[in-house]
C-alpha atoms as a PDB file:
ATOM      1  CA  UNK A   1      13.022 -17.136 -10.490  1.00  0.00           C
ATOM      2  CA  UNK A   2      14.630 -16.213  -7.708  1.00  0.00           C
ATOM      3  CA  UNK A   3      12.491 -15.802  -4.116  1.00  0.00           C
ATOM      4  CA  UNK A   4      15.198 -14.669  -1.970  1.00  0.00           C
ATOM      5  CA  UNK A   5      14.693 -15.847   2.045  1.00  0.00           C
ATOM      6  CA  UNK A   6      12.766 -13.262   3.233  1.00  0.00           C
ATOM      7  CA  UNK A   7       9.746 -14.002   5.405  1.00  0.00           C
ATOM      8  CA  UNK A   8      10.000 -16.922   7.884  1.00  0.00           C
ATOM      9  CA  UNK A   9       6.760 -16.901   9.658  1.00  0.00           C
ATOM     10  CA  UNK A  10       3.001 -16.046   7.532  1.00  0.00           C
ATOM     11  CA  UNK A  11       0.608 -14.582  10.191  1.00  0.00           C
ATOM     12  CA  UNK A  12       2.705 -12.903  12.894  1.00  0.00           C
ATOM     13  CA  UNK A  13       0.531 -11.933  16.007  1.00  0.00           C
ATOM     14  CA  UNK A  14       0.767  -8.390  15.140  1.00  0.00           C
ATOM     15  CA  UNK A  15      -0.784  -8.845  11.841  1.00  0.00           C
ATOM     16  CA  UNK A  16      -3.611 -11.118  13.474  1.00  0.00           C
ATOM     17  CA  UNK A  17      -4.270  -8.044  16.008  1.00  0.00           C
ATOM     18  CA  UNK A  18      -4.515  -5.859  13.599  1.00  0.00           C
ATOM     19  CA  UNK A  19      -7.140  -7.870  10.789  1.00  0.00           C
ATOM     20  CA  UNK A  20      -9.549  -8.386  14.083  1.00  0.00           C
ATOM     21  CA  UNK A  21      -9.525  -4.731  14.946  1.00  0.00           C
ATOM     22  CA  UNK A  22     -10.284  -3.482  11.031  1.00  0.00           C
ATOM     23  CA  UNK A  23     -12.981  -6.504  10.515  1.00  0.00           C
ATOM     24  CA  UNK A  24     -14.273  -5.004  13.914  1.00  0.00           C
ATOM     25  CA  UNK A  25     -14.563  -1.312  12.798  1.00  0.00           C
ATOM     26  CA  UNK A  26     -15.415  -2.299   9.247  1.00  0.00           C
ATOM     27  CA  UNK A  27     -18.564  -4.436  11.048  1.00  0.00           C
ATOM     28  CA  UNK A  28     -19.309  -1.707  13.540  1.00  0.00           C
ATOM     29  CA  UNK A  29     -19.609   1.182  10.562  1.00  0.00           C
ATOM     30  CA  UNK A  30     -22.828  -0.171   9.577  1.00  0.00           C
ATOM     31  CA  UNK A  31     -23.686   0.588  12.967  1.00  0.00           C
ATOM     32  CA  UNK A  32     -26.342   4.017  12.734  1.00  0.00           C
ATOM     33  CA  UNK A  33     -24.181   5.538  15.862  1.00  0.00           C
ATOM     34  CA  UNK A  34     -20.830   4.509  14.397  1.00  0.00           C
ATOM     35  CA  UNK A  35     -19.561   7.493  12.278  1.00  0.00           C
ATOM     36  CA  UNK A  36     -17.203   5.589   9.885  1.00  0.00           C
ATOM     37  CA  UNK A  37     -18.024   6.008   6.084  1.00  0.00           C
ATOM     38  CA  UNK A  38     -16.706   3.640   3.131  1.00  0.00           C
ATOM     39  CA  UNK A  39     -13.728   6.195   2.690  1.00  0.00           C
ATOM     40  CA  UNK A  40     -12.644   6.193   6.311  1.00  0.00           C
ATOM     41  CA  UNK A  41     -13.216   2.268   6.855  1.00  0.00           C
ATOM     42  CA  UNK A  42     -11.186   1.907   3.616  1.00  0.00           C
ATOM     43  CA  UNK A  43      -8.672   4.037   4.885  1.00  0.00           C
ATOM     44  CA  UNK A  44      -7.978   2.660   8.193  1.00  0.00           C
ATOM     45  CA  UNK A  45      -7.200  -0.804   6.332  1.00  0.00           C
ATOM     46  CA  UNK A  46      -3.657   0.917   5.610  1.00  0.00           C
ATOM     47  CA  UNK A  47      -2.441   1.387   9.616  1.00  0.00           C
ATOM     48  CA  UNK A  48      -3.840  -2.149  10.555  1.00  0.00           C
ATOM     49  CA  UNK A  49      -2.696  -4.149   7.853  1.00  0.00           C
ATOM     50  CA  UNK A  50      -1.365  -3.027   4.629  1.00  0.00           C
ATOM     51  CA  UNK A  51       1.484  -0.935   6.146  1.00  0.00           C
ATOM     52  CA  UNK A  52       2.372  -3.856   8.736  1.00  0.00           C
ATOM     53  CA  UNK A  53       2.348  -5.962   5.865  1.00  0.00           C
ATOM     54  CA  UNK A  54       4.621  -4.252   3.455  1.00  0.00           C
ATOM     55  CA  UNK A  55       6.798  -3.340   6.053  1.00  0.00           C
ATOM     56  CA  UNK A  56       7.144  -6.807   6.894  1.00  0.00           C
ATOM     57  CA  UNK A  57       8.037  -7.764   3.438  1.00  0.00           C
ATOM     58  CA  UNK A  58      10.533  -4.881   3.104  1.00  0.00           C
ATOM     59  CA  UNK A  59      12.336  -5.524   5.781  1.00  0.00           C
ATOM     60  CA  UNK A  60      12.375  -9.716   5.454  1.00  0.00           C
ATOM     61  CA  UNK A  61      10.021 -10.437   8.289  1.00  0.00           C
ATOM     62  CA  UNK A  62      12.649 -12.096  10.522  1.00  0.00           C
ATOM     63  CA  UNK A  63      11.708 -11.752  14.276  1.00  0.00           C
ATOM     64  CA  UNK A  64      14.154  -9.324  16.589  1.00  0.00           C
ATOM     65  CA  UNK A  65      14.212  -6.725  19.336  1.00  0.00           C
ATOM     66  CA  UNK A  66      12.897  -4.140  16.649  1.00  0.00           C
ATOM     67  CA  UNK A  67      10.148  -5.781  15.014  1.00  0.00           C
ATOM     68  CA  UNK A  68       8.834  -5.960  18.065  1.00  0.00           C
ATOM     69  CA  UNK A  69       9.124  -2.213  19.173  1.00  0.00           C
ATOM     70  CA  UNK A  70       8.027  -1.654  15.640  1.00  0.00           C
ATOM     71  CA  UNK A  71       5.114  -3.787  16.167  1.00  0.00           C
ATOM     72  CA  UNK A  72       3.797  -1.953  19.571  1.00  0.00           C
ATOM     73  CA  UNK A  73       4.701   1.700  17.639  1.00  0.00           C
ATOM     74  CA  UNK A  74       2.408   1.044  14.763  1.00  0.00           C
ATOM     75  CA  UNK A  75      -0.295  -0.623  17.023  1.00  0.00           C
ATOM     76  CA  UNK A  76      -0.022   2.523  18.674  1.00  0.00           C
ATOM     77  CA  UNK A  77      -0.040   4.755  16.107  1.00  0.00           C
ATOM     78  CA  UNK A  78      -3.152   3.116  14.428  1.00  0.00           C
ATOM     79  CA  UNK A  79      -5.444   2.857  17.543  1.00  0.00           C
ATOM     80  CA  UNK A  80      -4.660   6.875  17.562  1.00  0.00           C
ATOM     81  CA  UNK A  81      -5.625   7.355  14.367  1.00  0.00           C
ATOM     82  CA  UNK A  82      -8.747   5.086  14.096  1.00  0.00           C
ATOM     83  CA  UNK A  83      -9.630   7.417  17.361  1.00  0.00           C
ATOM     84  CA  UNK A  84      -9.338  10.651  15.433  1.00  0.00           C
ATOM     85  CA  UNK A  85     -12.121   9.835  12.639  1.00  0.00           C
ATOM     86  CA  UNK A  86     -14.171   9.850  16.070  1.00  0.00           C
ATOM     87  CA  UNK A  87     -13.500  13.113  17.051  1.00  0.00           C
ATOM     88  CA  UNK A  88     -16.047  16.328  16.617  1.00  0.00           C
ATOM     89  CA  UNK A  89     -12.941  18.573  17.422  1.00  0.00           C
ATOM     90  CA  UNK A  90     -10.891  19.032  14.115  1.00  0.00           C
ATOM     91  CA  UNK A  91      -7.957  20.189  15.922  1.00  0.00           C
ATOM     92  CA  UNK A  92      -7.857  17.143  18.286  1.00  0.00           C
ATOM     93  CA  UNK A  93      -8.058  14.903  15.290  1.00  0.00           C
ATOM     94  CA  UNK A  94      -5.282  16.109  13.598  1.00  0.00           C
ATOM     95  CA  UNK A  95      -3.406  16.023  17.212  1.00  0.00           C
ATOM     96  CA  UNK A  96      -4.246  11.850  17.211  1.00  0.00           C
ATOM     97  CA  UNK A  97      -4.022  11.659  13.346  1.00  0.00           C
ATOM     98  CA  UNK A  98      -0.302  13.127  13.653  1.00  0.00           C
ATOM     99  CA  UNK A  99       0.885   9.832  15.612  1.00  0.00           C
ATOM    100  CA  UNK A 100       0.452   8.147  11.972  1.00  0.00           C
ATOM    101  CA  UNK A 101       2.170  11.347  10.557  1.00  0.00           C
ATOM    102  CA  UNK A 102       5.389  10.426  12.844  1.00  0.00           C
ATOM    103  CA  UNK A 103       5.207   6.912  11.913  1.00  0.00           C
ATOM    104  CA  UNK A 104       5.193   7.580   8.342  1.00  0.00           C
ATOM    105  CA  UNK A 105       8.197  10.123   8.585  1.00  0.00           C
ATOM    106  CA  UNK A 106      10.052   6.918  10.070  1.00  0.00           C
ATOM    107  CA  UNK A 107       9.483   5.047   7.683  1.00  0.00           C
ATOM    108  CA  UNK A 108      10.432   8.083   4.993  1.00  0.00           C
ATOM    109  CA  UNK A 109      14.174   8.212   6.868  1.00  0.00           C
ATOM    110  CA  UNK A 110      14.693   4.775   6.077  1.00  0.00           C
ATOM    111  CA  UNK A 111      13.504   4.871   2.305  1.00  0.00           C
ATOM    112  CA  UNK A 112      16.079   7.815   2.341  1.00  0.00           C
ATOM    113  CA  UNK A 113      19.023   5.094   3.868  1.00  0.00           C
ATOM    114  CA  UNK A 114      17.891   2.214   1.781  1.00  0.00           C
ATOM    115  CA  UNK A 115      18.109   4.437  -1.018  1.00  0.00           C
ATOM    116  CA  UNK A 116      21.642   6.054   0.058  1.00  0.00           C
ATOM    117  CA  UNK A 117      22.929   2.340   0.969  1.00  0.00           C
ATOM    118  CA  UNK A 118      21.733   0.324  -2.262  1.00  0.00           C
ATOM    119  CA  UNK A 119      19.102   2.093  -3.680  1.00  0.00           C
ATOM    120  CA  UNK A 120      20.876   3.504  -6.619  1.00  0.00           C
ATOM    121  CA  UNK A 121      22.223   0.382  -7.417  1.00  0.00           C
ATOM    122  CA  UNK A 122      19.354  -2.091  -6.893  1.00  0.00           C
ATOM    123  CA  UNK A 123      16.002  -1.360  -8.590  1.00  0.00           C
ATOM    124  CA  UNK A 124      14.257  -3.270  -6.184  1.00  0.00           C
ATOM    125  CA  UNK A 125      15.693  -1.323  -2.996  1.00  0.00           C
ATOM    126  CA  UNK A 126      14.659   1.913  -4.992  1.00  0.00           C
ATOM    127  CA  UNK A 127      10.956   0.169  -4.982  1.00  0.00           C
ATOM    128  CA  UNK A 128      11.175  -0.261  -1.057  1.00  0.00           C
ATOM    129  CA  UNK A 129      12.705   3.246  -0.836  1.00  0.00           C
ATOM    130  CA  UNK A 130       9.932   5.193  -3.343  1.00  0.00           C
ATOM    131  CA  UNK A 131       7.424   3.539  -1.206  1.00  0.00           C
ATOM    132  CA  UNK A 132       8.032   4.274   1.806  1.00  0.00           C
ATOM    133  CA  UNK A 133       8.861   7.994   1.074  1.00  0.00           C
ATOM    134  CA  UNK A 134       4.945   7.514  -0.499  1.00  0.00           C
ATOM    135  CA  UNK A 135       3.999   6.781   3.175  1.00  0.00           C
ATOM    136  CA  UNK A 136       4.812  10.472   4.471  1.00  0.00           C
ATOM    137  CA  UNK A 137       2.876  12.091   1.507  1.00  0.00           C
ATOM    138  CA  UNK A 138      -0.448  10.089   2.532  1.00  0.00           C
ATOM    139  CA  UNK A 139       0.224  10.765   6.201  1.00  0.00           C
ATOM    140  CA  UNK A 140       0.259  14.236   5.238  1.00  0.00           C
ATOM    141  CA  UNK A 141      -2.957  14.380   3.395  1.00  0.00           C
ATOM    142  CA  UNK A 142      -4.414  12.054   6.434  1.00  0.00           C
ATOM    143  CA  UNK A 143      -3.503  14.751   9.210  1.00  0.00           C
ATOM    144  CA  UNK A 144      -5.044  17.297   6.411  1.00  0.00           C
ATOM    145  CA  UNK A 145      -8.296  15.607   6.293  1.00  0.00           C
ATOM    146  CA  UNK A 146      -8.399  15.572   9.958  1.00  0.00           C
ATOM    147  CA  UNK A 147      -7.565  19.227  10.130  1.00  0.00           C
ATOM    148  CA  UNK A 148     -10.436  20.210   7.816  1.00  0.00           C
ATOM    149  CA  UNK A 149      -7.810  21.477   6.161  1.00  0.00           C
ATOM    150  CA  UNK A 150      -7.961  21.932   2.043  1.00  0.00           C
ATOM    151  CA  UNK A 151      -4.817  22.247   0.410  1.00  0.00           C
ATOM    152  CA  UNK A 152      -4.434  23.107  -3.287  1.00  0.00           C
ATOM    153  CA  UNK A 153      -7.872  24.176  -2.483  1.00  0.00           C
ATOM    154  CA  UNK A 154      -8.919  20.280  -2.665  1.00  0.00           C
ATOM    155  CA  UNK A 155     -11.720  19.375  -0.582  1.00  0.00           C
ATOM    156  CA  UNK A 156     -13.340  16.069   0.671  1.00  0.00           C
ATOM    157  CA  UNK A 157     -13.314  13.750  -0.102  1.00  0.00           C
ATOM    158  CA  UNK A 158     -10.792  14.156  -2.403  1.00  0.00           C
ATOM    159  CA  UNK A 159      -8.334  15.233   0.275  1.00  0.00           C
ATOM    160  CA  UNK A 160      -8.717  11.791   2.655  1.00  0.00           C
ATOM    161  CA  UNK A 161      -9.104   9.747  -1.095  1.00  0.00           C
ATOM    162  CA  UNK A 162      -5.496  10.929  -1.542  1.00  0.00           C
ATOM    163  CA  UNK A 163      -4.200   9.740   1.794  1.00  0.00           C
ATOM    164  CA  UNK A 164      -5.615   6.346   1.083  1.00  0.00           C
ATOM    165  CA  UNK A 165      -4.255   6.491  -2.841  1.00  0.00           C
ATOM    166  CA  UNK A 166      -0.550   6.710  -1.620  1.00  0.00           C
ATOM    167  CA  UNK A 167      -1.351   4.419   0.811  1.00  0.00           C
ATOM    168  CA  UNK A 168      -2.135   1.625  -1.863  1.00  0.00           C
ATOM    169  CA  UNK A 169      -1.334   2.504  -5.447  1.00  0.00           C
ATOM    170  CA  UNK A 170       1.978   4.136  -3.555  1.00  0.00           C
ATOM    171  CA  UNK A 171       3.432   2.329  -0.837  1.00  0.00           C
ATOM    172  CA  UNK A 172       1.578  -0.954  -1.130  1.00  0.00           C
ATOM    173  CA  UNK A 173       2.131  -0.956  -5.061  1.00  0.00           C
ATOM    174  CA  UNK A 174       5.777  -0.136  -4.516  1.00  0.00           C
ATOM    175  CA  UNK A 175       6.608  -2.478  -2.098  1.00  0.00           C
ATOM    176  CA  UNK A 176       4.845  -5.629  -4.901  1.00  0.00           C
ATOM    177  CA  UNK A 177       6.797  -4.009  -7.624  1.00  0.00           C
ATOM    178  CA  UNK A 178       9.921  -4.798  -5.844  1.00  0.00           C
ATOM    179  CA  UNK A 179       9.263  -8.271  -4.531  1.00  0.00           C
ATOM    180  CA  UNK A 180       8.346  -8.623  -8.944  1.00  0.00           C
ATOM    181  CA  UNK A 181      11.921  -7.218  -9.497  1.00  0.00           C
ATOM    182  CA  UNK A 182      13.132  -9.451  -6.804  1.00  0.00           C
ATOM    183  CA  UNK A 183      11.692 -12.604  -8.050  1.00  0.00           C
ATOM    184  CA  UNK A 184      12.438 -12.369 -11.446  1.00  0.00           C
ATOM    185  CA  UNK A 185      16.277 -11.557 -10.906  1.00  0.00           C
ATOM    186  CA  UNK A 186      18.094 -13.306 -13.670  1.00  0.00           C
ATOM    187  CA  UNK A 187      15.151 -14.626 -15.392  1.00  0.00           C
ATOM    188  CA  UNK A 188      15.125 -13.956 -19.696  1.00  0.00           C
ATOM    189  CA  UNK A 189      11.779 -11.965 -18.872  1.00  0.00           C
ATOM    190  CA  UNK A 190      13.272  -9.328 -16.301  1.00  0.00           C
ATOM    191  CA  UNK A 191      14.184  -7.097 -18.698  1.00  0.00           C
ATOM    192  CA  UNK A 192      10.916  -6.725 -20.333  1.00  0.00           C
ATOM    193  CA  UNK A 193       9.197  -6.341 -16.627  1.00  0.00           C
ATOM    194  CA  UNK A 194      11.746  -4.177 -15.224  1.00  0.00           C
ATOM    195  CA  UNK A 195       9.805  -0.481 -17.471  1.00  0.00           C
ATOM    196  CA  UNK A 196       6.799  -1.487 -16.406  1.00  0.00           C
ATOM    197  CA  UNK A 197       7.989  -2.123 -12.459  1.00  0.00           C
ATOM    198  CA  UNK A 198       9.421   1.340 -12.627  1.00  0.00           C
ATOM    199  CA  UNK A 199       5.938   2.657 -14.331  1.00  0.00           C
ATOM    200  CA  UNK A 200       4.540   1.682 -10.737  1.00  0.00           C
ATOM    201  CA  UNK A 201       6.846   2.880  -8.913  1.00  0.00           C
ATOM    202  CA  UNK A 202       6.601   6.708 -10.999  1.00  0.00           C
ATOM    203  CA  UNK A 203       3.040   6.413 -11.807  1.00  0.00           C
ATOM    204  CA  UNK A 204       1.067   7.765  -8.320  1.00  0.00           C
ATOM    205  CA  UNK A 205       3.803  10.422  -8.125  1.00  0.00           C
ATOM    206  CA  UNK A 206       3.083  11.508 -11.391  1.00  0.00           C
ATOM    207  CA  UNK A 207      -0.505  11.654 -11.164  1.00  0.00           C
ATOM    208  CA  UNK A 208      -0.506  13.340  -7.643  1.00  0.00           C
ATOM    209  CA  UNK A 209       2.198  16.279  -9.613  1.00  0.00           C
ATOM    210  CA  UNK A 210      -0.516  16.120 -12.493  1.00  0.00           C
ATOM    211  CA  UNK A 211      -3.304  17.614 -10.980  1.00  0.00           C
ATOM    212  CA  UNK A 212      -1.301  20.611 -10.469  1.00  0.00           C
ATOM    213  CA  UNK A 213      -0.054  20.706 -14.136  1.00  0.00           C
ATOM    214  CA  UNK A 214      -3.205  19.656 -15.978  1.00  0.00           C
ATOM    215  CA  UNK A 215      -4.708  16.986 -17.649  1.00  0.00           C
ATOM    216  CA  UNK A 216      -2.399  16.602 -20.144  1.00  0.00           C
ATOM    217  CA  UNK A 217       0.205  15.353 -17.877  1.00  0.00           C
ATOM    218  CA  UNK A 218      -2.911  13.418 -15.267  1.00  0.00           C
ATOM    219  CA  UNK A 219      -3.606  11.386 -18.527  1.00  0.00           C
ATOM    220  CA  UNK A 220      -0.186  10.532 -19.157  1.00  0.00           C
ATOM    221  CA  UNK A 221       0.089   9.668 -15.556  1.00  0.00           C
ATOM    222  CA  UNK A 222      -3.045   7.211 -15.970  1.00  0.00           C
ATOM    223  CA  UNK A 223      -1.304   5.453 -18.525  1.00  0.00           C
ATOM    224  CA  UNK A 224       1.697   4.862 -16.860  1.00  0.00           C
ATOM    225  CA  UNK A 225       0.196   3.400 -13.370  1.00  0.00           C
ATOM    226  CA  UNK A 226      -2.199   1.073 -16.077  1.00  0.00           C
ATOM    227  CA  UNK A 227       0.480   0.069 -17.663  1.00  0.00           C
ATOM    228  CA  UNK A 228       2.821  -0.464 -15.162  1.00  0.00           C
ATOM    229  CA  UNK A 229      -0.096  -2.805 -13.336  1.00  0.00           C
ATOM    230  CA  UNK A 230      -0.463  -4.877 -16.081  1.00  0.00           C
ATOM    231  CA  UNK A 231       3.194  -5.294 -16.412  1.00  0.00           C
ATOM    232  CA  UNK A 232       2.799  -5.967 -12.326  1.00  0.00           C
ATOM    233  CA  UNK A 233       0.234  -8.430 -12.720  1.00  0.00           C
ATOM    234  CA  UNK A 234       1.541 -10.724 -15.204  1.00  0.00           C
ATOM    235  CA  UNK A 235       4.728 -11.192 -12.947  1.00  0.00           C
ATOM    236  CA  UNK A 236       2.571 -11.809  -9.964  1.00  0.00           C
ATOM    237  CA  UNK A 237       0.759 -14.612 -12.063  1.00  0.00           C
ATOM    238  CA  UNK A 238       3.918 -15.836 -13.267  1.00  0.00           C
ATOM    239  CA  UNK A 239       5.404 -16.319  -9.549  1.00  0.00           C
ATOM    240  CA  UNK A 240       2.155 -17.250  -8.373  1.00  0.00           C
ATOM    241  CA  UNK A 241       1.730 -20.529 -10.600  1.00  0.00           C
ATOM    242  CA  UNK A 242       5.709 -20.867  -9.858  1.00  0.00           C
ATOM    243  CA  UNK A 243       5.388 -21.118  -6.564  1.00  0.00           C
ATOM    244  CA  UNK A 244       4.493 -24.903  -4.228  1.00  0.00           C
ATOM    245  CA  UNK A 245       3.102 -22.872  -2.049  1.00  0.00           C
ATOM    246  CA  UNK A 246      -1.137 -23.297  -2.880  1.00  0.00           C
ATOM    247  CA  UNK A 247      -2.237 -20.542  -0.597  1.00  0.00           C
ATOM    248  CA  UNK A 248       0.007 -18.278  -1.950  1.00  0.00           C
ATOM    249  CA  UNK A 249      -0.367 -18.963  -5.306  1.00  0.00           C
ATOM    250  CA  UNK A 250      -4.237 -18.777  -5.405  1.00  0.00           C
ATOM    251  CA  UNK A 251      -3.842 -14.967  -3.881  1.00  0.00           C
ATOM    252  CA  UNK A 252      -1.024 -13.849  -6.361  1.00  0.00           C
ATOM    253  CA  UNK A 253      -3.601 -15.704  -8.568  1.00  0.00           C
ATOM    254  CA  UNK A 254      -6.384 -13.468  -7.711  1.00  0.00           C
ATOM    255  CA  UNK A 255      -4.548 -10.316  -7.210  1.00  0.00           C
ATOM    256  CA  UNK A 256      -2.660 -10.605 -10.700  1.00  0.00           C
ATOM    257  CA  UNK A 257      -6.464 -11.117 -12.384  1.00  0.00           C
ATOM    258  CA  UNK A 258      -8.108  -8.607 -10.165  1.00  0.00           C
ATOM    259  CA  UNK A 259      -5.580  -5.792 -11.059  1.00  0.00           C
ATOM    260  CA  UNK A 260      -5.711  -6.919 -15.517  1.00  0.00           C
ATOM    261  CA  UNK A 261      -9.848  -6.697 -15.450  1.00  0.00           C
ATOM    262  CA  UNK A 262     -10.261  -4.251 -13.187  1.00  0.00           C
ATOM    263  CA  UNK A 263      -7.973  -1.000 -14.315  1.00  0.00           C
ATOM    264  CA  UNK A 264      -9.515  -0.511 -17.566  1.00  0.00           C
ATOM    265  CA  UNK A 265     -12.575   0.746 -15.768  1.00  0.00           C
ATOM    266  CA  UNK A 266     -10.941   3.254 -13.504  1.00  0.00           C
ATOM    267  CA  UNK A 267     -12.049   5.777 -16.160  1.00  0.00           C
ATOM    268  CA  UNK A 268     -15.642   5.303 -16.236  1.00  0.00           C
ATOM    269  CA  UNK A 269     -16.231   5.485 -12.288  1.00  0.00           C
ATOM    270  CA  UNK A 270     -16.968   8.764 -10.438  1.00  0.00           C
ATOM    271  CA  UNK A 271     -15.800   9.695  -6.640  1.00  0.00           C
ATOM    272  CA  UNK A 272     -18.781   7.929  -5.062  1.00  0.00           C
ATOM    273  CA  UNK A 273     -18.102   4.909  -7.359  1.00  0.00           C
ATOM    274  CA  UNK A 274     -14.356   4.993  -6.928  1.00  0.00           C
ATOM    275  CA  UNK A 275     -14.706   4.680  -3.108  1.00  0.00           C
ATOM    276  CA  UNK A 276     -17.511   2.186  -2.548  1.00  0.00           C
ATOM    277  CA  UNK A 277     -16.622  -0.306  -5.595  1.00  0.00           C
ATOM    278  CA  UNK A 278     -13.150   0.668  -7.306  1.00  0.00           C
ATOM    279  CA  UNK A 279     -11.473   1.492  -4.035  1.00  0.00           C
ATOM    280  CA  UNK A 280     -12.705  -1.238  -1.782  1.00  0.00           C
ATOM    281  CA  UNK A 281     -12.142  -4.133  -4.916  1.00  0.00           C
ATOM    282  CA  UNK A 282      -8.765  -2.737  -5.461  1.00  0.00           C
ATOM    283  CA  UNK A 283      -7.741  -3.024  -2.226  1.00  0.00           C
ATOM    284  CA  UNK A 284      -9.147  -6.595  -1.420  1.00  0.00           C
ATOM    285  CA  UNK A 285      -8.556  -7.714  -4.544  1.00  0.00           C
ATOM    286  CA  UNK A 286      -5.196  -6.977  -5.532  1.00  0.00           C
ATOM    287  CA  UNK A 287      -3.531  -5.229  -2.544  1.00  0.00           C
ATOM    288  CA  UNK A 288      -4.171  -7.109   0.000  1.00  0.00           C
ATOM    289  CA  UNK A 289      -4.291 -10.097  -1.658  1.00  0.00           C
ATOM    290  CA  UNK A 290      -1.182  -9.580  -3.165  1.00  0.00           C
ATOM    291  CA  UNK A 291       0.764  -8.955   0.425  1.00  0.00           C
ATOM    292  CA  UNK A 292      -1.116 -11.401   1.879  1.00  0.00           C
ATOM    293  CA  UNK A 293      -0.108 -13.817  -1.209  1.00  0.00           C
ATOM    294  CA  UNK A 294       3.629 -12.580  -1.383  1.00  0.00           C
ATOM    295  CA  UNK A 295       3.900 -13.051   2.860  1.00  0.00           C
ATOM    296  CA  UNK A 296       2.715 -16.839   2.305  1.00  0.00           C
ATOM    297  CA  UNK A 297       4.872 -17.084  -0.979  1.00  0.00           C
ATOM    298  CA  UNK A 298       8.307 -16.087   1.200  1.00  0.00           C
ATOM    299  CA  UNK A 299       7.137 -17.926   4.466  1.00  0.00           C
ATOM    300  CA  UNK A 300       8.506 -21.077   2.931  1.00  0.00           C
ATOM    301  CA  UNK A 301      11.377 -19.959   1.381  1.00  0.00           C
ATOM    302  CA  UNK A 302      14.391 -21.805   2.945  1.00  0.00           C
ATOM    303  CA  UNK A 303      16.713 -19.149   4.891  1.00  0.00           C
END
């Protein structure tokens, strides 16, 4: 299977920063004065890490002049955004929230280039690209939230849940769909994987476009993201016992299990449920620890 030489270094400062901050705010929540829920706290794990993450990953990890502006932007961006869930003043909120909103829109112009420049002829470039045009929707629904805002007549907190689902099952699921496609390049299995990479990819656009055309069409949806996952998770437990690399492999472990035992009980949760056990599990377990898996993975990977 084929690795590619994309990450050089595993923790970068950045990424250290940003895990002390969220630990911080995830401690301080439980704090009686400290007005962060289960939703926002879970939320706010996308701007510090997951997005820093992926977009490591996606764009190889290799230090330069830009990673570093890129670094200070998003560090930026987040600390506004973590400020506007502290705000009383909706309007204000969505003023600080909109930093993320700009960030996100960046990141949407270069899915649109990756996708112009190889996209349409690499499947895993058309990962990259579908999720980082994800990243504008759930900035969108983020500066909504803050607005007090309820489009499609959506209200919380299903309107901040959906900022934080294209967060993870969009970008973040994306972006581990195409290091899959990447890794198993030429292998007599890539074939097979490749539908259910692409069920990912589709799925959380599918289901966000299905509560608009009914449930029909959200079930269909459902199948397609479980699907896709399991088709997701057996690559990720394929590279992971691949790899030399015993960090790595015990979080591609995890997140591979995590993601094949946990799906099939999406169904039986309700909101409350979703965003104090299925959310937060999902995005330890296989999220996170699949970035955080796939970042250690690369970091050895000659250059």
């Amino acid at each position: 299977m084929s690795q590619g030489s994309r990450v050089r270094g595993v923790f970068r400062p950045a990424i250290s920063i940003g895990t002390a901050v969220w630990i911080a705010l995830a401690i301080a929540s439980f704090a009686p004065r400290v007005h962060l829920g289960i939703i926002e706290v879970l939320f706010l794990l996308a701007p510090w890490i997951v997005v820093p993450l992926g977009a490591d990953l996606v764009r190889g990890g290799r230090a330069s002049k830009s990673s570093a502006v890129r670094d200070c932007v998003l560090f930026t961006a987040a600390s506004l955004t973590t400020v506007s869930f502290f705000l009383d003043n909706q309007t204000a909120a969505a003023w600080f929230a909109s930093s993320w909103l700009l960030v996100c829109a960046g990141f949407a112009g270069d899915g649109v280039r990756r996708f112009v420049i190889s996209g349409r002829s690499s499947f895993t470039q058309f990962c990259f690209a579908a999720g980082e045009g994800y990243l504008l929707v759930a900035a969108a629904w983020l500066v909504a939230s803050r607005a007090g805002l309820q489009p499609l007549a959506f209200r919380e907190p299903i309107v901040l849940l959906t900022a934080v689902h294209f967060h993870f099952a969009g970008f973040a699921s994306a972006v581990l769909a195409g290091l899959a496609d990447e890794a198993f390049v030429g292998h007599r299995g890539h074939r097979i994987l490749r539908p259910a990479l692409l069920a990912v990819v589709l799925g959380p656009g599918i289901l966000g476009l299905a509560f608009l055309l009914g449930p029909k069409v959200k079930l269909v949806a459902a199948l397609l993201i479980a699907l896709g996952q399991f088709g997701l998770a057996g690559g990720m437990v394929r590279v992971g016992m691949a790899t030399q690399n015993s960090g790595g492999r015990w979080l591609l472990l995890v997140a591979g299990a995590w993601a094949i035992g946990e799906y099939p009980l999406q169904a039986f949760v309700n909101i409350r449920q979703m965003a104090e056990f299925h959310g937060t599990l999902n995005a330890v377990g296989f999220v996170l620890s699949g970035l955080l898996g796939w970042t250690m993975v690369n970091a050895k990977q000659p250059a």
